[in-house]
Each structure stands twice: as structure tokens, then as C-alpha cells.
Protein backbone atom coordinates (compact mmCIF):
# COMPACT_ATOMS: atom_id res chain seq x y z
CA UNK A 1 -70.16 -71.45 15.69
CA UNK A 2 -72.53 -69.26 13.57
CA UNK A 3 -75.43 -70.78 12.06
CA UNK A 4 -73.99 -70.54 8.41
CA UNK A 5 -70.69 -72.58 9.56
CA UNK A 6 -69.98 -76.18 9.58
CA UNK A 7 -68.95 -77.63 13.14
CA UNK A 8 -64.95 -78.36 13.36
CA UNK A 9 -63.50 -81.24 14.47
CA UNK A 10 -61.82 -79.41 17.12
CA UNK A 11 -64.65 -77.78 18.34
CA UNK A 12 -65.95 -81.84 18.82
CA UNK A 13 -63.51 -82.19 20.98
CA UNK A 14 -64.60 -79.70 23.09
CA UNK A 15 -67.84 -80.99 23.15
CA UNK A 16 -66.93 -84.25 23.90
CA UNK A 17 -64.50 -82.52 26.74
CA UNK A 18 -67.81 -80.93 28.21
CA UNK A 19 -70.17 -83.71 27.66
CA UNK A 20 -67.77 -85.69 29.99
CA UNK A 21 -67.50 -83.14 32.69
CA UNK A 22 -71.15 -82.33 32.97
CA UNK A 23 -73.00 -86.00 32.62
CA UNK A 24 -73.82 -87.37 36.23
CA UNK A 25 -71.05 -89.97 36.47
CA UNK A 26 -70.73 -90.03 40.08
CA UNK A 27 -74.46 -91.93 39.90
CA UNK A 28 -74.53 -92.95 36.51
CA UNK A 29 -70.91 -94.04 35.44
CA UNK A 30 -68.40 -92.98 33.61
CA UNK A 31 -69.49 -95.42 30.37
CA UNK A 32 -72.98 -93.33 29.19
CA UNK A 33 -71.78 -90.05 28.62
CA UNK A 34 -70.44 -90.96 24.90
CA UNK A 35 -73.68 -92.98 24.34
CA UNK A 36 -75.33 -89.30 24.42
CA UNK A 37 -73.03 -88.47 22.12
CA UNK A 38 -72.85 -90.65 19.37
CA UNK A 39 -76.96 -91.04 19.77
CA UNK A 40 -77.44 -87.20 19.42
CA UNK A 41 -74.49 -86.36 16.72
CA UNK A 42 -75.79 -89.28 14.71
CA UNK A 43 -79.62 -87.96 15.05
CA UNK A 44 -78.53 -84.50 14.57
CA UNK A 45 -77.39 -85.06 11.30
CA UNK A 46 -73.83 -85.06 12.21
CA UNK A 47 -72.13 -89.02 11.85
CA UNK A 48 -68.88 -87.83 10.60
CA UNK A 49 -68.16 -86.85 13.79
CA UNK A 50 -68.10 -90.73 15.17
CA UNK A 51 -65.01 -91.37 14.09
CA UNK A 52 -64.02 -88.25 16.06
CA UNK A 53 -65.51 -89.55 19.15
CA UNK A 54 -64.18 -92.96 18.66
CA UNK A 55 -60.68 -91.52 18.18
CA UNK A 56 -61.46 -88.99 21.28
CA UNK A 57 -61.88 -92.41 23.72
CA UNK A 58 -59.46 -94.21 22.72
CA UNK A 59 -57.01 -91.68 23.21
CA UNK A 60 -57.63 -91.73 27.53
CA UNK A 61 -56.35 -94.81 29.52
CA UNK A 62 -59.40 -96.76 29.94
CA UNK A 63 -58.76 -97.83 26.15
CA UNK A 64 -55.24 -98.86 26.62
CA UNK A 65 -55.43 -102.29 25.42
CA UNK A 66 -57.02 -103.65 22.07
CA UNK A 67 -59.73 -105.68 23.94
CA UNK A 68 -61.01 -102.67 26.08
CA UNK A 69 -61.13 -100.70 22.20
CA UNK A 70 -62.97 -103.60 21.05
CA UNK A 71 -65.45 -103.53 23.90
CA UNK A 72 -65.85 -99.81 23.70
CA UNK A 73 -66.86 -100.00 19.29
CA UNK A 74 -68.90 -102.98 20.58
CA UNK A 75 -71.30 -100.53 22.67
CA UNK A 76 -70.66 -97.53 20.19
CA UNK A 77 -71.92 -99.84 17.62
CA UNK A 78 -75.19 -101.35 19.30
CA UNK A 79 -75.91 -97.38 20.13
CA UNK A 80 -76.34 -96.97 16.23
CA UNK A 81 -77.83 -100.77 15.89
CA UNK A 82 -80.60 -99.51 17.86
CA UNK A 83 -80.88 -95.30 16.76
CA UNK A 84 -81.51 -97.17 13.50
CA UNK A 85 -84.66 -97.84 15.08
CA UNK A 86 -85.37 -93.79 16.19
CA UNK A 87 -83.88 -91.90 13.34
CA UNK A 88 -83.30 -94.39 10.25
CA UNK A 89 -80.60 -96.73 8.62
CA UNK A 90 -78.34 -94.40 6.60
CA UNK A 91 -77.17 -91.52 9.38
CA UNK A 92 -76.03 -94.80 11.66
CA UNK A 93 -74.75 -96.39 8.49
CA UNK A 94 -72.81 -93.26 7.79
CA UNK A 95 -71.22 -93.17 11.90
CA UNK A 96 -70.04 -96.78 11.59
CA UNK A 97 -68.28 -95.81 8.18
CA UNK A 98 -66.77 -93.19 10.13
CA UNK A 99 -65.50 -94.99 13.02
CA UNK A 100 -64.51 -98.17 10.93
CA UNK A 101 -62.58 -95.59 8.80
CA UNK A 102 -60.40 -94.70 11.75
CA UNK A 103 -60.30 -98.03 13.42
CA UNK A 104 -56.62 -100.22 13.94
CA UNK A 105 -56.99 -103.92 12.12
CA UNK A 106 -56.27 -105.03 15.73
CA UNK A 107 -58.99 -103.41 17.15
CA UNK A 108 -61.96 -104.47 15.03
CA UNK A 109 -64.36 -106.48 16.40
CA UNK A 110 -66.83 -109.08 14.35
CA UNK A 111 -68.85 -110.28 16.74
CA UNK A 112 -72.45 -110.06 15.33
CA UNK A 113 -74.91 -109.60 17.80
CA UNK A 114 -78.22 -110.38 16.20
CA UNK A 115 -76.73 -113.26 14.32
CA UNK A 116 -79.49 -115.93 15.71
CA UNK A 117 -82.51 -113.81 15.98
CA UNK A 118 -85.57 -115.00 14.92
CA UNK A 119 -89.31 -113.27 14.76
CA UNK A 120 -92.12 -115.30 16.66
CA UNK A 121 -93.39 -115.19 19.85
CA UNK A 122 -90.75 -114.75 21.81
CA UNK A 123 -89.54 -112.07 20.60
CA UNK A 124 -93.06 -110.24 20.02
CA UNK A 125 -92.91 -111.19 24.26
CA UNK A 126 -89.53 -109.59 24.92
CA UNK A 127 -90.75 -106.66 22.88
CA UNK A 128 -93.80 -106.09 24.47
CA UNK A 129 -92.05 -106.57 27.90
CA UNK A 130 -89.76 -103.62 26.90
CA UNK A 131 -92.98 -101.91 25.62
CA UNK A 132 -94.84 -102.43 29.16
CA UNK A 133 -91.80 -101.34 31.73
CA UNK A 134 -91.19 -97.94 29.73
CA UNK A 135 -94.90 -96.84 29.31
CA UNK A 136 -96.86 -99.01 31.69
CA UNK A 137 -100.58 -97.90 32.29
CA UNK A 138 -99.98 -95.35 29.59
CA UNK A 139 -99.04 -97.93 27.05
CA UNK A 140 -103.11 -98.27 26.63
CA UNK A 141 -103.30 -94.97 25.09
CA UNK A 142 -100.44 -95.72 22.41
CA UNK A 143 -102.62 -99.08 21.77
CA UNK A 144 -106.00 -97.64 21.14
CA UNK A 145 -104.35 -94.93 18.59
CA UNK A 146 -102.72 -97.40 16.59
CA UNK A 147 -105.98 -99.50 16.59
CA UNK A 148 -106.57 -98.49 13.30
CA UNK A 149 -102.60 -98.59 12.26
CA UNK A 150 -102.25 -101.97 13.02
CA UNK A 151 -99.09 -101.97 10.82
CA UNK A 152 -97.11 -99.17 13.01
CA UNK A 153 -98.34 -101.60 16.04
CA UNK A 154 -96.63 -104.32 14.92
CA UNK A 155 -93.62 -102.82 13.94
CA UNK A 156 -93.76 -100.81 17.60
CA UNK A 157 -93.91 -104.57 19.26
CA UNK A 158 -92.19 -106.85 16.72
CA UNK A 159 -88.96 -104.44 15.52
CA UNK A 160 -88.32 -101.55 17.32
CA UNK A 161 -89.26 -103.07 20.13
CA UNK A 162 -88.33 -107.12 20.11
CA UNK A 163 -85.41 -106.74 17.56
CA UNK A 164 -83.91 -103.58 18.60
CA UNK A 165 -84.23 -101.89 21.99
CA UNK A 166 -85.23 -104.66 24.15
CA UNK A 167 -81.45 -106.72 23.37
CA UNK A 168 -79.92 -106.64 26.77
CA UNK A 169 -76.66 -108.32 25.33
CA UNK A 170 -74.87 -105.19 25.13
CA UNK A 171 -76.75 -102.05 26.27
CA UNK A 172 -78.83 -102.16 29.67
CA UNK A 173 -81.99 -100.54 30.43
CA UNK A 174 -79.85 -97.27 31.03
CA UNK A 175 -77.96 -97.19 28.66
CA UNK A 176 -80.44 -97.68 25.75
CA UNK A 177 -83.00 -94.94 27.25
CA UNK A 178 -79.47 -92.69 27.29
CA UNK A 179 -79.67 -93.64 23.29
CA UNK A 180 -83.54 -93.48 22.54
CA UNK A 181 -83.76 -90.25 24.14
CA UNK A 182 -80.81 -88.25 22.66
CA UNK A 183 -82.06 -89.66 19.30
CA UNK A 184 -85.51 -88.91 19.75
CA UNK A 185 -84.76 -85.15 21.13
CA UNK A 186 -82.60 -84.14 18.55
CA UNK A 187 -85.87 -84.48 16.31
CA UNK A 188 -87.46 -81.52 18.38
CA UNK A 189 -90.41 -84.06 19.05
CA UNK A 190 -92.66 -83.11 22.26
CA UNK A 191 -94.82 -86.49 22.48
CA UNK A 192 -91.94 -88.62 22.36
CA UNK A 193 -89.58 -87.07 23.82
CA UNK A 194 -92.31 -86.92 26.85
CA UNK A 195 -91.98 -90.76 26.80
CA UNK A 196 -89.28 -90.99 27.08
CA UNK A 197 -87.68 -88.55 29.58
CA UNK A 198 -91.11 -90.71 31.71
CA UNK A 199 -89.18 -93.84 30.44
CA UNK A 200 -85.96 -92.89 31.47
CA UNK A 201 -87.29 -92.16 35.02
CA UNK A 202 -89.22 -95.53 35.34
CA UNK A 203 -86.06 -97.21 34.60
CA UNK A 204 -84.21 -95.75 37.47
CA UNK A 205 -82.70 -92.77 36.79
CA UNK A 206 -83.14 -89.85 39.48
CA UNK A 207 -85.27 -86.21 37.96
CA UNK A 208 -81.75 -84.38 38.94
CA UNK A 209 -79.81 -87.18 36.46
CA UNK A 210 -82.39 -87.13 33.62
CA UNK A 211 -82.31 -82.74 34.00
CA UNK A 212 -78.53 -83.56 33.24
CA UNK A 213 -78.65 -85.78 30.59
CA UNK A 214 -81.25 -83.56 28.69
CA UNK A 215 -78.95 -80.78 29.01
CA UNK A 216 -76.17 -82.63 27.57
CA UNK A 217 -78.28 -83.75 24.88
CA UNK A 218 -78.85 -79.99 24.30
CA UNK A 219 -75.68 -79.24 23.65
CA UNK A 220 -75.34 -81.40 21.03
CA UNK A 221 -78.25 -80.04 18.92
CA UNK A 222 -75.99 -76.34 19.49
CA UNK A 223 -73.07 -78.04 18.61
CA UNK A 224 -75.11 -79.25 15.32
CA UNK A 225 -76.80 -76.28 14.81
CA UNK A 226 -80.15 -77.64 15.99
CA UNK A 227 -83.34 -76.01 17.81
CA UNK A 228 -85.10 -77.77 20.13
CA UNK A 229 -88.17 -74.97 20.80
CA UNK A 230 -90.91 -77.87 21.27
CA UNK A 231 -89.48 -79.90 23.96
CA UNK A 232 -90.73 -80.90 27.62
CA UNK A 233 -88.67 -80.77 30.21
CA UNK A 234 -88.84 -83.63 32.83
CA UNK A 235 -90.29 -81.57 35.38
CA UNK A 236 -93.11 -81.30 33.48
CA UNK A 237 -93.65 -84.93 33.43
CA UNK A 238 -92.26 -85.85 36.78
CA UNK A 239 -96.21 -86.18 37.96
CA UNK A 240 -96.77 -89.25 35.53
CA UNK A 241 -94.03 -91.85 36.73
């Protein structure tokens, strides 16, 4: 694809096809790869394509029934529930238009996952738990520079944080650094994507697995026609986990 062109939808399906073969699903299952995907496409400024993906899984065998189709929007949804969080409400908004678009009336699904939260304490806890197992000792850094930001503080804590990425009812620990780091990388951002290729170490995956995962990641942003120029690599931050 030159950089004047528009990506196809059948040159998404090779991606997809290639995404699949190269993520590290002999150690990290075969149920993350797509999270990378809808994550970075969304992020990247390409949602149309989640309908695309959507229609790309449910066309293998592990999406044979309508409850295994409903389980599978269920995670592609809370992907986008919590890259509102990382890139913004209206590119996610735009992906779930996009899958809904091409979804069977059998297969939708209206569970509503947030339906009985409520801010307070515990959830300022829950978020700063989240907060303290991804940055740990380093998280005192983040603290003193918002010191005078105390607004961006309590939206780190209290929302991204407590309402968003620390919900466990759908995405693990895994699978939500799989989404916070495609959506954060396919901004081109070298502080945060340094957290978080630290984060996605701390939370278990191996330096060969996270090498992986930023590679597929990369091949999104050519797919959408994106340069990532500023980036660290996890080698570079292997000596801080």
C-alpha cells in the first residue's frame, strides 16, 4: 500500500492472517492476537475495519455457535470500553458501529458490564491497585509530576484506572496490557509506551513475547499508514522490571 492509498479490506485480511500466525500463541493463547488488532486499528485511526475483523473470526470454527460469537463481541467490545480510556470515545464509538453493523440479531449480546459501578473508595482502591502492580516503585515519579495536576491524578486513579482498566470481568491482566499497549503505540508515544512494554512484563509476559507483540502492533501502524520513529523497544527497558 502506498502512502497516498486507503487500506483495502482485503488487504485486512491479510493482516489479520499474519497477525495470527506471528503472535506467541503457543505461550500466550490463541484469544489475544485480535485484541492487538482491534486496539491498534481502532488507535490508528482505522475502526471501519472492526467489522472486518469481527466478520474475519467468526468465519473459523471456534465461532461456530451463537454463544461462542457472543462471547467473542463481548471481549472485542470491553477492548474498545477500555481504548476509550487511551485514545478517546469517538474512534471506539466508530469500531462498535462497525461491528454492530455486521452483527446477526442472534448474535448480539446486551449484557452491560459497568451497569452497577459506582465512584468512591473502592473503586479509587481497585484503581490504585491496578496503578501500583503496573508501575510499582516507579509509580512515585508519575505522583510527584502530577502534584501540581491534581486533576490528571484523579482521573489517572479514579477513571482510567478504577472505571476502566482495572475491570477484571472480562479482560485479564494480559489481555488489557495487550490493549493499552497497541493503543498507546500507535500514538508514536516514547514515555508511555515505555510503561507500558515495563507493564506488560511485570504482569507476566516473557521479553521474547512482549518483542512479538510489539512487532505485531507494528504492523498495524504499516497497515494504517502509521510511523512509529519515537518508540522504545523492550530491550531497552528490560533493566527496570
Amino acid at each position: 500500500m502506498s502512502s497516498s492509498e486507503e487500506p483495502t479490506v482485503e488487504e485486512a485480511k491479510v493482516l489479520f492472517e499474519k497477525l495470527e500466525q506471528r503472535f506467541p500463541s503457543k505461550t500466550l493463547g490463541g484469544e489475544r492476537w485480535y485484541l492487538i488488532a482491534i486496539a491498534a486499528l481502532t488507535g490508528g485511526g482505522q475502526p471501519e475495519f472492526a467489522g472486518t475483523l469481527y466478520t474475519h473470526l467468526i468465519n473459523g470454527s471456534h465461532y461456530a455457535t451463537s454463544e461462542s460469537r457472543q462471547a467473542l463481541v463481548r471481549r472485542l467490545r470491553e477492548a474498545l470500553v477500555k481504548s476509550v480510556s487511551i485514545v478517546g470515545v469517538c474512534r471506539p464509538l466508530e469500531a462498535i458501529f462497525n461491528i454492530d453493523a455486521v452483527q446477526r440479531p442472534e448474535d448480539k449480546d446486551y449484557s452491560f458490564s459497568r451497569e452497577k459501578w459506582q465512584s468512591g473508595p473502592e473503586n479509587h482502591a481497585r484503581g490504585v491497585a491496578w496503578l501500583d502492580k503496573i508501575y510499582k516503585h516507579n509509580r512515585t515519579g508519575t505522583i510527584n509530576s502530577l502534584a501540581a495536576h491534581k486533576d490528571f491524578a484523579w482521573i489517572s486513579a479514579n477513571i482510567t484506572y478504577g472505571l476502566y482498566l482495572s475491570d477484571r470481568q472480562i479482560l485479564d491482566d494480559i489481555d488489557t496490557e495487550m490493549v493499552v499497549l497497541s493503543g498507546i503505540m500507535m500514538q508514536n508515544l516514547k514515555r508511555e509506551t515505555g510503561w507500558h512494554l515495563r507493564g506488560t512484563r511485570r504482569v507476566g509476559v516473557s521479553h521474547e513475547d512482549v518483542e512479538i507483540v510489539q512487532q505485531c502492533i507494528e504492523m498495524v501502524a504499516a497497515f494504517a499508514g502509521i510511523r512509529l520513529n519515537k518508540i522504545p523497544r523492550v530491550a531497552d527497558i528490560e533493566h527496570e522490571v
